[in-house]
C-alpha atoms as a PDB file:
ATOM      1  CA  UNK A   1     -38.277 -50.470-101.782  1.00  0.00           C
ATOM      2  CA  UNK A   2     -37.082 -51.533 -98.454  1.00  0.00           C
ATOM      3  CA  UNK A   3     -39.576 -51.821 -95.392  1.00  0.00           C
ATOM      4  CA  UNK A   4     -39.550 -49.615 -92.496  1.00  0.00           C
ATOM      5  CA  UNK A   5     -38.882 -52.389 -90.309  1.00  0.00           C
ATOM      6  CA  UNK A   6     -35.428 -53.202 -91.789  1.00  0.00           C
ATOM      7  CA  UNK A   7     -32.762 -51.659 -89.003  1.00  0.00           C
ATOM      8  CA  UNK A   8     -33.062 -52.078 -85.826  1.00  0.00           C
ATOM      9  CA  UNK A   9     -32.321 -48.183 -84.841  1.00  0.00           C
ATOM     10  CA  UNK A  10     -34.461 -46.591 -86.981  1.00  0.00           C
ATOM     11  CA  UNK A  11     -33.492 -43.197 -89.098  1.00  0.00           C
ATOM     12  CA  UNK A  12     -35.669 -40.247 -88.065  1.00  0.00           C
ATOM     13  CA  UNK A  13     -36.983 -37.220 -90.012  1.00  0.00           C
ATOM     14  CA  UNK A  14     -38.346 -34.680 -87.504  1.00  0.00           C
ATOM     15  CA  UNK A  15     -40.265 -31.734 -89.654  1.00  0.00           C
ATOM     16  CA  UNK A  16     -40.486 -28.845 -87.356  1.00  0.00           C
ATOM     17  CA  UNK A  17     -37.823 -27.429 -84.823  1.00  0.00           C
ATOM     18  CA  UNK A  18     -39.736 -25.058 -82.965  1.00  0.00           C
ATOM     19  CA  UNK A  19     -39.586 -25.398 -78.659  1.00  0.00           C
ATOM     20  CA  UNK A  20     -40.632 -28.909 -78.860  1.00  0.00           C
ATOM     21  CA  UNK A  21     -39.413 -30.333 -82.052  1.00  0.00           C
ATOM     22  CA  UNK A  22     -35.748 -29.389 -81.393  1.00  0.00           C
ATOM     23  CA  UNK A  23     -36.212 -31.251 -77.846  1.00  0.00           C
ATOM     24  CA  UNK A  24     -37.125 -34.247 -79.918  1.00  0.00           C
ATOM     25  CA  UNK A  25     -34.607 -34.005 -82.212  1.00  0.00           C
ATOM     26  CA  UNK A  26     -32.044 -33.560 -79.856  1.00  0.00           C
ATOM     27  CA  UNK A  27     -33.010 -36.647 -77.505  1.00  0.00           C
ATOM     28  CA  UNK A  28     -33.220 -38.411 -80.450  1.00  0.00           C
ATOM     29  CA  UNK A  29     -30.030 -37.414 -81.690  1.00  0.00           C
ATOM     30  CA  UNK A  30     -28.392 -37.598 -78.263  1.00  0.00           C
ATOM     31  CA  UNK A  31     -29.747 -41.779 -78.117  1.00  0.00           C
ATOM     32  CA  UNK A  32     -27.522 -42.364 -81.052  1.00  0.00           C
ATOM     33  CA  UNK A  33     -30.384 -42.468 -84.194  1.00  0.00           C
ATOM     34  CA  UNK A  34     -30.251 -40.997 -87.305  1.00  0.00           C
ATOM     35  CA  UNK A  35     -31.905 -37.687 -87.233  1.00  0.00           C
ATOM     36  CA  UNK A  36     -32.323 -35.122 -89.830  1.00  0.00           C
ATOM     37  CA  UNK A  37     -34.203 -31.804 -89.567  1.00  0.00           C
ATOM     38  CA  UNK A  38     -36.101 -29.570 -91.372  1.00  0.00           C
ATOM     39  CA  UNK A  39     -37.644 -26.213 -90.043  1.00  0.00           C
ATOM     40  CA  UNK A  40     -39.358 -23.439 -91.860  1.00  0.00           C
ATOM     41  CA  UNK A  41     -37.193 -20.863 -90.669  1.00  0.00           C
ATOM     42  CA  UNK A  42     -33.955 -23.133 -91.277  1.00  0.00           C
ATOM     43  CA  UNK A  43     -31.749 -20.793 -88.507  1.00  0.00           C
ATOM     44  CA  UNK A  44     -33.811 -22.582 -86.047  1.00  0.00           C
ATOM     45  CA  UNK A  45     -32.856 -26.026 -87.030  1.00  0.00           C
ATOM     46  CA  UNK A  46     -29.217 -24.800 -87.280  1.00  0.00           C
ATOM     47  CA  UNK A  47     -28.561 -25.204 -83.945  1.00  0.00           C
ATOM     48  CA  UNK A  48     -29.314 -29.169 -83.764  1.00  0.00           C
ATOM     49  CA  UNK A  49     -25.823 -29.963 -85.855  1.00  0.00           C
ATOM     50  CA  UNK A  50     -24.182 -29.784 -83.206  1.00  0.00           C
ATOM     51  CA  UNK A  51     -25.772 -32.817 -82.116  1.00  0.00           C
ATOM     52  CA  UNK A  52     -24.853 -34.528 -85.033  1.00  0.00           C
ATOM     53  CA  UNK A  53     -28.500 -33.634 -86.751  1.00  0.00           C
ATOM     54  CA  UNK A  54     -28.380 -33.045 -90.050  1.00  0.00           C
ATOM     55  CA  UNK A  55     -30.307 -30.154 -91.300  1.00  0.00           C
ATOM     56  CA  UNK A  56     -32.177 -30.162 -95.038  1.00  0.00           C
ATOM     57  CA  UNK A  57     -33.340 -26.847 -96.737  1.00  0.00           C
ATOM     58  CA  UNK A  58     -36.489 -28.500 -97.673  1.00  0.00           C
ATOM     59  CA  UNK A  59     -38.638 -30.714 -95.864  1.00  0.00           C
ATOM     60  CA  UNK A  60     -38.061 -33.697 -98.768  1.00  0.00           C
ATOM     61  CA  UNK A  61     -34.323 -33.640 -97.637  1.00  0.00           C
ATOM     62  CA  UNK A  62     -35.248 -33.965 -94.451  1.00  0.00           C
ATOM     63  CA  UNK A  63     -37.166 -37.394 -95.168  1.00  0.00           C
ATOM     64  CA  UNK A  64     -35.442 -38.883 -97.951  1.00  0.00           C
ATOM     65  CA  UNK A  65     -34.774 -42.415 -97.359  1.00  0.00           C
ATOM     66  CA  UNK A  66     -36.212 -41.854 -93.610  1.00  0.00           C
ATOM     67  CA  UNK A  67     -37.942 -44.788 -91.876  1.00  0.00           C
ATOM     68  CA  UNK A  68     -40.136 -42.415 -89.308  1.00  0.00           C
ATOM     69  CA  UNK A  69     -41.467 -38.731 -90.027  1.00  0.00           C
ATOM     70  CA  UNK A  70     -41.858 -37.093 -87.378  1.00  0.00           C
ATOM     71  CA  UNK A  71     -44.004 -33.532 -87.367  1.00  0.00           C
ATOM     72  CA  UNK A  72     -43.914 -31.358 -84.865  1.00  0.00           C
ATOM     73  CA  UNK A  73     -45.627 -27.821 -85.852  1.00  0.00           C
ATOM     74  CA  UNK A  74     -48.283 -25.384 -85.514  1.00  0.00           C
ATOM     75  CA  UNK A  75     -51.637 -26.625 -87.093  1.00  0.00           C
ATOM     76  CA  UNK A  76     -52.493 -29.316 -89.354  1.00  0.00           C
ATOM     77  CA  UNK A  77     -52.357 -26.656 -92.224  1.00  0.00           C
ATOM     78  CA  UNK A  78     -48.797 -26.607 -91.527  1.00  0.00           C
ATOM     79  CA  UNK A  79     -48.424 -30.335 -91.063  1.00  0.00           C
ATOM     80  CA  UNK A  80     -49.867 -31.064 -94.749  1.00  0.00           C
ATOM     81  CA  UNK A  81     -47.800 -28.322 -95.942  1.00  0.00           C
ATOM     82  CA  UNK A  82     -44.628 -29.736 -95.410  1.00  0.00           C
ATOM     83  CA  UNK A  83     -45.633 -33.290 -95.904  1.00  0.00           C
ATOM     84  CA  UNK A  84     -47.217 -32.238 -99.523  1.00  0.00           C
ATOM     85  CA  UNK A  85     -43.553 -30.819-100.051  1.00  0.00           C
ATOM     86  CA  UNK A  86     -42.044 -33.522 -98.788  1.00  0.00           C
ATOM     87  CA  UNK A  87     -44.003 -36.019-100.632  1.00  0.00           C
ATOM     88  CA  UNK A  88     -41.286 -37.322-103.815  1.00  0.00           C
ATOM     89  CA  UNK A  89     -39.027 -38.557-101.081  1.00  0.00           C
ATOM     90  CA  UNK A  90     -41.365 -39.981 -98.633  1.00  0.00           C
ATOM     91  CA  UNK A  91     -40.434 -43.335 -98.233  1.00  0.00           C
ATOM     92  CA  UNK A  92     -43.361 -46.352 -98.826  1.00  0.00           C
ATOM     93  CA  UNK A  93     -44.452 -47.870 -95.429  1.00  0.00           C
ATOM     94  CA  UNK A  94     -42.623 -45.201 -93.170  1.00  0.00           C
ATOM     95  CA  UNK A  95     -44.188 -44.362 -89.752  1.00  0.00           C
ATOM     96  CA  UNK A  96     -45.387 -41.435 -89.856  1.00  0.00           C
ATOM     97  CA  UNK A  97     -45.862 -40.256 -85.733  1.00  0.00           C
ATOM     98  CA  UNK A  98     -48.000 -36.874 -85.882  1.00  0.00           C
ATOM     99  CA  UNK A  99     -47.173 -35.517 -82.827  1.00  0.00           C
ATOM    100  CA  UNK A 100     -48.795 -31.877 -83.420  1.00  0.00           C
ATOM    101  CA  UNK A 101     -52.117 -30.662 -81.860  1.00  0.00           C
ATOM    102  CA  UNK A 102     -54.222 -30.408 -84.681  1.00  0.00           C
ATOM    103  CA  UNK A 103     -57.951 -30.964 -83.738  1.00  0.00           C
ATOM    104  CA  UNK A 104     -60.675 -33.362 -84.808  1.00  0.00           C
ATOM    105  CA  UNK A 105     -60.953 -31.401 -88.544  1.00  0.00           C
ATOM    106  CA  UNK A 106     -57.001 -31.570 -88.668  1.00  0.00           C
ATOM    107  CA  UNK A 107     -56.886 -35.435 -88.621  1.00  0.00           C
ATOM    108  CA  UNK A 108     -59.173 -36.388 -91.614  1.00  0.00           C
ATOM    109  CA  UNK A 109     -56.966 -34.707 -94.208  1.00  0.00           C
ATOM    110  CA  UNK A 110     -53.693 -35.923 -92.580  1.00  0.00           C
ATOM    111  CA  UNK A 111     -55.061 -39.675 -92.668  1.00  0.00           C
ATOM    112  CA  UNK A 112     -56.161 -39.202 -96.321  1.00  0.00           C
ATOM    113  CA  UNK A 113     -52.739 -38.078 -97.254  1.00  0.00           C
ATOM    114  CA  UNK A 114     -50.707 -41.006 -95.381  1.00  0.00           C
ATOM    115  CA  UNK A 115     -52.824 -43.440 -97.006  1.00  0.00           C
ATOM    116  CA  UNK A 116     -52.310 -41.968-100.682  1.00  0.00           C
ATOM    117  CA  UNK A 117     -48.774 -41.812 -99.908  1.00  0.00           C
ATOM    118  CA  UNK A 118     -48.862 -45.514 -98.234  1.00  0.00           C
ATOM    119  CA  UNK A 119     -47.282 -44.169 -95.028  1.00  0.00           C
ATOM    120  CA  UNK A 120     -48.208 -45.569 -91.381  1.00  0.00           C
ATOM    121  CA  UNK A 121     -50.039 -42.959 -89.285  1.00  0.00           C
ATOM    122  CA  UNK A 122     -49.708 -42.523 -85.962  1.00  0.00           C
ATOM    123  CA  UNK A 123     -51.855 -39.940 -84.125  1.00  0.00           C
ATOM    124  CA  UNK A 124     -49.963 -39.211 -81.173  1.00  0.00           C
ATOM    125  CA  UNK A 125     -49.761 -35.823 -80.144  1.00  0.00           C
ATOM    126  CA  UNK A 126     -48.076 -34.958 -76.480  1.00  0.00           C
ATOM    127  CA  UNK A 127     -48.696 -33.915 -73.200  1.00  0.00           C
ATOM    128  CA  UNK A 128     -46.035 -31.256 -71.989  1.00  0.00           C
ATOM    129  CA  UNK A 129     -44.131 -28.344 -72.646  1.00  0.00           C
ATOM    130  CA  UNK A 130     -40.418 -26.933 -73.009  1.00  0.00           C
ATOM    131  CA  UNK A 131     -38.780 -28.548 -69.713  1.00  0.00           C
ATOM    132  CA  UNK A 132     -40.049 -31.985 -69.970  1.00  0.00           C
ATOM    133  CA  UNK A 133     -39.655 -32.245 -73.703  1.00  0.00           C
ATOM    134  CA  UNK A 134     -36.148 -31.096 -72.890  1.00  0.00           C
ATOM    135  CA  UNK A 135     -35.862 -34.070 -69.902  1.00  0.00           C
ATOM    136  CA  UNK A 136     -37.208 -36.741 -72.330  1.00  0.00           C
ATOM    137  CA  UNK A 137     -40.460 -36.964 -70.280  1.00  0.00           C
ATOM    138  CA  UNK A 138     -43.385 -35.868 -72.735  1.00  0.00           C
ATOM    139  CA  UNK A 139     -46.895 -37.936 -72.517  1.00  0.00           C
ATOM    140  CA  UNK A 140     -47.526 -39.402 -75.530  1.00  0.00           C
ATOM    141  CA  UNK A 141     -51.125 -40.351 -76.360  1.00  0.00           C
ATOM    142  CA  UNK A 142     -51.413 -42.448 -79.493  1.00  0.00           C
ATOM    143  CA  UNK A 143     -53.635 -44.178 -81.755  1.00  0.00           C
ATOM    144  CA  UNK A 144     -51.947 -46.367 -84.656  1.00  0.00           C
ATOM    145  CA  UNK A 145     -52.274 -49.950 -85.854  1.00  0.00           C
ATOM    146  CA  UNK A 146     -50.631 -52.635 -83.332  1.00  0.00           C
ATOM    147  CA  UNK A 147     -47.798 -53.324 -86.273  1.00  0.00           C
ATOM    148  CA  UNK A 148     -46.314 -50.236 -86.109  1.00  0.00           C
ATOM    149  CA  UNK A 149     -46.662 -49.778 -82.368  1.00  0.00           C
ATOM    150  CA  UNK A 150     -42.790 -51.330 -81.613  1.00  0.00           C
ATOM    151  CA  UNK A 151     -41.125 -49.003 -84.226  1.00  0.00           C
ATOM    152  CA  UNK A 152     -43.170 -45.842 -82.731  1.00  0.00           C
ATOM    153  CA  UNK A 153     -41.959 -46.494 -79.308  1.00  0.00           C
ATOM    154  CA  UNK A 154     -38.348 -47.091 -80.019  1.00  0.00           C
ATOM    155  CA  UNK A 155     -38.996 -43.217 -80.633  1.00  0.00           C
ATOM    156  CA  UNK A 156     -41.516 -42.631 -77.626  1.00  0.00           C
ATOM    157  CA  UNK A 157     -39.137 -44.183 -75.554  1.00  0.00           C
ATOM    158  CA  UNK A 158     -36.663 -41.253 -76.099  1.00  0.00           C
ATOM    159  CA  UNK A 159     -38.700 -38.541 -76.362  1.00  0.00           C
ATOM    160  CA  UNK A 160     -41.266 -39.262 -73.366  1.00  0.00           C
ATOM    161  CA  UNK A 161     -42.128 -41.397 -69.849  1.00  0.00           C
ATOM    162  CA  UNK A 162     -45.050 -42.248 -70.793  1.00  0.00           C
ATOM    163  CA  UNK A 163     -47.298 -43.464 -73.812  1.00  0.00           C
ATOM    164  CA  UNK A 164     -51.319 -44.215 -73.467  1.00  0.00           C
ATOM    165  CA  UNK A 165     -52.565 -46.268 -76.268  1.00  0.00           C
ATOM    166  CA  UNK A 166     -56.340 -45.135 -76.930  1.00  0.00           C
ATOM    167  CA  UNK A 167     -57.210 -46.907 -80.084  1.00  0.00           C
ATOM    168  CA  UNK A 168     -56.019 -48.450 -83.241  1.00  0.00           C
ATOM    169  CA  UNK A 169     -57.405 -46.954 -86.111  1.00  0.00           C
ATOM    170  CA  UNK A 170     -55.573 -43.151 -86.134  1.00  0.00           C
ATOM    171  CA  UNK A 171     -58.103 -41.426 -88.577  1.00  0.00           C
ATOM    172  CA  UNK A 172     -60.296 -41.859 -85.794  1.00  0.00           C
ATOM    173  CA  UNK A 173     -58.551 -39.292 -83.883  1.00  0.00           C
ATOM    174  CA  UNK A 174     -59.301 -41.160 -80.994  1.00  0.00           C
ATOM    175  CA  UNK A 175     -55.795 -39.584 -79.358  1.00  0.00           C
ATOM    176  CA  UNK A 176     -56.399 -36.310 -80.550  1.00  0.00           C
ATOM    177  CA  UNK A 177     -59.995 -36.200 -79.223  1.00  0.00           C
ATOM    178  CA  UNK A 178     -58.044 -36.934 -75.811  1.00  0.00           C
ATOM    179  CA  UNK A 179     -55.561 -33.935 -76.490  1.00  0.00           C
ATOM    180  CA  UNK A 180     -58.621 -31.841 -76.453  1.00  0.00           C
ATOM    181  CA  UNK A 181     -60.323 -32.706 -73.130  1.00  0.00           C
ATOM    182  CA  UNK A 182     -56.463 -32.183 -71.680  1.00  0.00           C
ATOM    183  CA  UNK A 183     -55.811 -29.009 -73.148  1.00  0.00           C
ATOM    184  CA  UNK A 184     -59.160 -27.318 -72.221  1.00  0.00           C
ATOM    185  CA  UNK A 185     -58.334 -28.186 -68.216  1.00  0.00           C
ATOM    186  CA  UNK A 186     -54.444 -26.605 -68.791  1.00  0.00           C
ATOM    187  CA  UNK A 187     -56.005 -23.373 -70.763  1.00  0.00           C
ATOM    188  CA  UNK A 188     -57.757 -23.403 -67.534  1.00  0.00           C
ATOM    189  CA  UNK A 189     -55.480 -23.761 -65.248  1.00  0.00           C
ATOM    190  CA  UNK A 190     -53.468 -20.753 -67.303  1.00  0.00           C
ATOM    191  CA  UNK A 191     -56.688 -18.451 -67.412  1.00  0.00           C
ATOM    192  CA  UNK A 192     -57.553 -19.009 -63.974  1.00  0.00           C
ATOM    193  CA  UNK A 193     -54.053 -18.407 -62.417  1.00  0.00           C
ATOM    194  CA  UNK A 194     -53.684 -15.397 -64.470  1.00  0.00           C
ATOM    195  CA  UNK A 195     -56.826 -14.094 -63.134  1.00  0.00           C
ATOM    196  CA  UNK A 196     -56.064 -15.123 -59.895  1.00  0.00           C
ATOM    197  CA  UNK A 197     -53.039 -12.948 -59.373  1.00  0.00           C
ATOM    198  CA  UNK A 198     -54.876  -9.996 -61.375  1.00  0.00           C
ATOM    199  CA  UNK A 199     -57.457 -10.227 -59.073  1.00  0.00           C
ATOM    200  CA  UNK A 200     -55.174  -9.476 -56.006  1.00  0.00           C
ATOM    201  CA  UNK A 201     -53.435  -6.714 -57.837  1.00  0.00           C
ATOM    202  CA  UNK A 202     -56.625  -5.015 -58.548  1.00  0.00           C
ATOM    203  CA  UNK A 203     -57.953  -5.478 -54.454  1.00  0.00           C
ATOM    204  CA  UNK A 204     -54.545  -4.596 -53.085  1.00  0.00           C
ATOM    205  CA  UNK A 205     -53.873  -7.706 -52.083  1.00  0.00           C
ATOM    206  CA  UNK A 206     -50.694  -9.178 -52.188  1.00  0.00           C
ATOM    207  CA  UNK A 207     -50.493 -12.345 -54.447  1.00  0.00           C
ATOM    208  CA  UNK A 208     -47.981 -14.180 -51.836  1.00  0.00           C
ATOM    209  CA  UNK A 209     -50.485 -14.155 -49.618  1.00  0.00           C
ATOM    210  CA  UNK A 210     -52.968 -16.038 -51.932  1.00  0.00           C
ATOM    211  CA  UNK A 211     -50.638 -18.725 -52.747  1.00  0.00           C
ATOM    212  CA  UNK A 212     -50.049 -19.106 -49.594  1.00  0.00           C
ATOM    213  CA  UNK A 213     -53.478 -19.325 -48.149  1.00  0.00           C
ATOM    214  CA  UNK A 214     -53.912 -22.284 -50.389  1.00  0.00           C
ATOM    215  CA  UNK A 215     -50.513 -23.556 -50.035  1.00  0.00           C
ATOM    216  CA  UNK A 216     -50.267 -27.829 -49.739  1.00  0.00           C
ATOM    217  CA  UNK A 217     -54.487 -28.071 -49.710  1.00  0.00           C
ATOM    218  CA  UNK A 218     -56.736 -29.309 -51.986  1.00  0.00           C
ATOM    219  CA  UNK A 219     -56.703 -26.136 -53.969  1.00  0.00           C
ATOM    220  CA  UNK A 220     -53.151 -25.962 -54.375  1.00  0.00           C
ATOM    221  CA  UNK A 221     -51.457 -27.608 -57.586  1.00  0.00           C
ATOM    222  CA  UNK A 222     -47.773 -27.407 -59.378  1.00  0.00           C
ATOM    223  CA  UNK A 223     -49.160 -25.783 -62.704  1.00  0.00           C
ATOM    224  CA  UNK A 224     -50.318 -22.841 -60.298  1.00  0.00           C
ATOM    225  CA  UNK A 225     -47.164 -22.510 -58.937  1.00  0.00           C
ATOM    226  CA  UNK A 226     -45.530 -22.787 -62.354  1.00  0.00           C
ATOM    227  CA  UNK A 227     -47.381 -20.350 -63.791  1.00  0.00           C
ATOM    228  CA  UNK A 228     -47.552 -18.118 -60.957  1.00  0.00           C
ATOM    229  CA  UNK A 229     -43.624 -17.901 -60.925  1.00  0.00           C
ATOM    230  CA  UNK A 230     -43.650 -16.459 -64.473  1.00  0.00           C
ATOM    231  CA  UNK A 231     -46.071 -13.752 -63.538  1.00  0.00           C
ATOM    232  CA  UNK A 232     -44.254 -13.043 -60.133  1.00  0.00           C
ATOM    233  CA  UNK A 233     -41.145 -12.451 -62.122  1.00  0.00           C
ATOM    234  CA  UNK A 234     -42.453 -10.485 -64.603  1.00  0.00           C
ATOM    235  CA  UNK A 235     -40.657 -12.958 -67.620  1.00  0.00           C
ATOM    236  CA  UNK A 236     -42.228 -15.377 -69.502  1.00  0.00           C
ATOM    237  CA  UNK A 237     -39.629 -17.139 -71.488  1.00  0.00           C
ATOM    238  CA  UNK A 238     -42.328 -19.708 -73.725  1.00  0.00           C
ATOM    239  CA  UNK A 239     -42.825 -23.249 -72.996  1.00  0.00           C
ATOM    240  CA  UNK A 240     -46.822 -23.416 -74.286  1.00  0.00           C
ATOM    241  CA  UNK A 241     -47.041 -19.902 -76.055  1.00  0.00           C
ATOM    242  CA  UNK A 242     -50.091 -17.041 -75.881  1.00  0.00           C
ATOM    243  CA  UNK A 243     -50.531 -18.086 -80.190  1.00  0.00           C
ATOM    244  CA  UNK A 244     -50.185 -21.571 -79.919  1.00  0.00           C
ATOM    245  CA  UNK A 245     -52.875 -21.688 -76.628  1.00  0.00           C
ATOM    246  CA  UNK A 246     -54.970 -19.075 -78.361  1.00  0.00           C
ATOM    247  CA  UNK A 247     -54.701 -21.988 -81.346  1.00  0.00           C
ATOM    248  CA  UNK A 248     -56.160 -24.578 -79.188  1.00  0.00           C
ATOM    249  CA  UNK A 249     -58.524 -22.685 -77.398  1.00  0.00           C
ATOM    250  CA  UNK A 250     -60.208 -22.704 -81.140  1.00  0.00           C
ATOM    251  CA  UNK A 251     -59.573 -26.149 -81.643  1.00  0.00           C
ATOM    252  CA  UNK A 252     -61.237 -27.218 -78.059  1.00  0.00           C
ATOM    253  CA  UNK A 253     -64.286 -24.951 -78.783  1.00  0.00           C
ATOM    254  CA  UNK A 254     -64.627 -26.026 -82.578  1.00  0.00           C
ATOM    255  CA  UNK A 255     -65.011 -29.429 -81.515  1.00  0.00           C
ATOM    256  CA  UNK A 256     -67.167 -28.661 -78.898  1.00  0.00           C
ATOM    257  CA  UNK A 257     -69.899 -27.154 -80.723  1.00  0.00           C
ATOM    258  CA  UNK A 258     -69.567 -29.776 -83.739  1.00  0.00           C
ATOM    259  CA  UNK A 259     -70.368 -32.703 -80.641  1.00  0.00           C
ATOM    260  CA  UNK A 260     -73.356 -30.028 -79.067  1.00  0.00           C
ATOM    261  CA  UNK A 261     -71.015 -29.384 -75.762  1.00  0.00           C
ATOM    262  CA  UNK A 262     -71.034 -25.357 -74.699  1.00  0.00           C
ATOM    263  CA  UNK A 263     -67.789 -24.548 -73.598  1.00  0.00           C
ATOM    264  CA  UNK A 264     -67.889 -21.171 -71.967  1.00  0.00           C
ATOM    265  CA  UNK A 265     -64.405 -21.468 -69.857  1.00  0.00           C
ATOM    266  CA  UNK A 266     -62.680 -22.535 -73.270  1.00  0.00           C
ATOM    267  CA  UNK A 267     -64.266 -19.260 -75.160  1.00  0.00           C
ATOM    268  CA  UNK A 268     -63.543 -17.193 -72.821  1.00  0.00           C
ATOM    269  CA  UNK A 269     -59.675 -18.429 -72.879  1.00  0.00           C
ATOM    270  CA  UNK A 270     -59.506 -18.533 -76.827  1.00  0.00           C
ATOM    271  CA  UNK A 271     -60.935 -14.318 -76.236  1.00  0.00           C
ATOM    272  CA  UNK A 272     -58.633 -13.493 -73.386  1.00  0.00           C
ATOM    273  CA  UNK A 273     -55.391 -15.295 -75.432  1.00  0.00           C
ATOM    274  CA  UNK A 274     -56.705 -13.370 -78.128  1.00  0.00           C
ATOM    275  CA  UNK A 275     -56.433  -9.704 -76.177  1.00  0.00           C
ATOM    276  CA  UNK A 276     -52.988 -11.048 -74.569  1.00  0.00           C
ATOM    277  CA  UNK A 277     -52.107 -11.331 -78.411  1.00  0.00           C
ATOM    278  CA  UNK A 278     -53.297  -8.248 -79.376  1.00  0.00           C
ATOM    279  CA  UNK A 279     -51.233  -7.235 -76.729  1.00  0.00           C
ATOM    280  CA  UNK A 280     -47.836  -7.890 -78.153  1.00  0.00           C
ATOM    281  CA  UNK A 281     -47.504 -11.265 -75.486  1.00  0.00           C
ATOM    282  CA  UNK A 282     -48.398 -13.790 -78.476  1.00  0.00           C
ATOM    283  CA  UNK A 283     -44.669 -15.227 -78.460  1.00  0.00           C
ATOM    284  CA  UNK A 284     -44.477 -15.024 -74.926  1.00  0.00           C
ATOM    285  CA  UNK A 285     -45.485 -18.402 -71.950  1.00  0.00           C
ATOM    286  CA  UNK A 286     -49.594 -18.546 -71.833  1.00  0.00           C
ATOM    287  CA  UNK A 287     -49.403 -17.089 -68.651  1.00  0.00           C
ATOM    288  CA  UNK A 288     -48.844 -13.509 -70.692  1.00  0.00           C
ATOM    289  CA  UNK A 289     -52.540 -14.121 -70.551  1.00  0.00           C
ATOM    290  CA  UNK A 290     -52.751 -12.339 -67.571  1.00  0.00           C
ATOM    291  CA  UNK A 291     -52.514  -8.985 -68.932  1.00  0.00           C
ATOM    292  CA  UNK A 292     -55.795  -9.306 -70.714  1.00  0.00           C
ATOM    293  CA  UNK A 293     -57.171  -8.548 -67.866  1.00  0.00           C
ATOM    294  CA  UNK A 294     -56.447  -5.245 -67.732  1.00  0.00           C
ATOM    295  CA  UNK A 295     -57.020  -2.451 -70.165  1.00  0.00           C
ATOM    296  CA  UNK A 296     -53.473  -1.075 -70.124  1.00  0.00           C
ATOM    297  CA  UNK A 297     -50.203  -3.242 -69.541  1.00  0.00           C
ATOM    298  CA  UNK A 298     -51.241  -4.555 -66.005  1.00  0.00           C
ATOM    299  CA  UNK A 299     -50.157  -4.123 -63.302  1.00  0.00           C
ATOM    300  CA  UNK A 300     -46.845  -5.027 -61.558  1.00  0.00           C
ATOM    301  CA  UNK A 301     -47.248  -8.114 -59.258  1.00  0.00           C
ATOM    302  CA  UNK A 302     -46.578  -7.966 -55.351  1.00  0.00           C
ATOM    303  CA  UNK A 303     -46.613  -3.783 -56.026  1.00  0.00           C
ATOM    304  CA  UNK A 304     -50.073  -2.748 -56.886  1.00  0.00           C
ATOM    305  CA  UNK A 305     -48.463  -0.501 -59.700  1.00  0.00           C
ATOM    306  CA  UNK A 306     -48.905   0.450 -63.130  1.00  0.00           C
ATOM    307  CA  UNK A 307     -46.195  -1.438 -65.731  1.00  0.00           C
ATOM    308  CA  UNK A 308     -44.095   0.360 -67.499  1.00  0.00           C
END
């Protein structure tokens, strides 16, 4: 069987076309690769033909004869899943870049699997959400061996700006570990914008005035302002959804208590992503989380009244 290393463009299976895996795909696509597809839901992947993608029903069409596997989905659950199904055409010595946030107890079985199936892991899951996986300007943090590490960034090279190395050995989860310590600062960032703005609306005051009042200081940064935005408007089209941060809220707090670290900001996001769920918001942008703090549907931002 040939070796992974034997074109010089490689071909690309990406396994999971959800809001980031179809931005992948595409850029990929777009930088003239080989890509194929595969998505759950197949309607989903659909869409990616028309940049020359081609779309399998099952995920071992999507990676027959491919050099790099690329997953992009939900948990690691998922991730073995489709790999397990995809596992008679999984080619010998293919890079295999997990780019999915999957926790510390998501790696182990992942790690087993690529090296019963003599595939090359990479644990490299990314920093970012719907607009720059769109732009080609994801973070990738990564842990692999250094042999693999030129045929893994002819693909980070397309699909992000910027790639941190943290480690070699990707059962580790050296790179995933990071993920964690980045994701519980965003879920707070979400959480405390959202409660921010429900704040005002519950004191009458308006929430224009508290973004101003900390407008250009030290207290000011662009994910409050993104987030903000979404709640002003009263539409939160998904880049980082109320399930998947409700997901990694777990994740963050599992491997908290497993190292003997209380997290109390990261339970109380996984609870209030939880009530924002509960809620009907669970496909909506994180910052949905803002109506858990209310017992009805909220309140209407900038008018102090009820929502429909």
């Amino acid at each position: 069987m040939a070796d992974s290393n034997s074109s010089d463009t490689p071909s690309v299976a990406v396994l999971g076309t959800g809001i980031m895996g179809t931005a992948m795909a595409r850029n990929l696509a777009r930088a003239g690769l080989d890509v194929r597809a595969w998505n759950r839901t197949r309607a989903k992947a659909e869409p990616l033909a028309a940049d020359g993608v081609r779309i399998g029903d099952t995920p071992a069409d999507a990676v027959d004869g491919a050099e790099v596997v690329l997953t992009m989905l939900h948990d690691g659950d998922a991730v073995l899943d489709a790999l397990r199904q995809a596992a008679p055409a999984l080619r010998a010595g293919a890079v295999w870049l997990q780019t999915s946030t999957v926790g510390l107890q998501g790696v182990a079985p992942l790690a087993r699997f690529a090296d019963e199936h003599r595939l090359r892991l990479v644990d490299c899951p990314v920093l970012g959400t719907k607009a720059p996986a769109e732009k080609g300007e994801l973070t990738i943090l990564a842990a692999g061996p250094q042999e693999v590490r030129e045929r893994a960034g002819q693909v980070f090279d397309i699909v992000g700006s910027a790639t941190h190395w943290v480690g070699e050995d990707a059962a580790s989860g050296a790179a995933s570990r990071l993920k964690l310590v980045v994701n519980s600062w965003v879920l707070t960032l979400i959480n405390g914008t959202g409660e921010a703005l429900a704040l005002a609306e519950g004191l009458g005051v308006d929430p224009r005035d508290f973004l101003a009042a900390v407008a250009g200081g030290a207290l000011d940064v662009p994910y409050l302002r993104l987030k903000s935005e979404l709640i002003l408007s009263g539409n939160y089209p998904a880049s980082f959804t109320v399930s998947a941060a409700r997901k990694d809220a777990r994740l963050i707090t599992g491997a908290a208590r497993d190292a003997g670290v209380r997290m109390d900001l990261a339970a109380a996001a996984a609870e209030r992503f939880r009530r924002a769920e509960e809620l009907g918001h669970g496909d909506e942008d994180g910052a949905a989380a803002y109506f858990a703090s209310f017992d009805d549907q909220g309140l209407s931002p900038g008018t102090g009244e009820a929502r429909p």
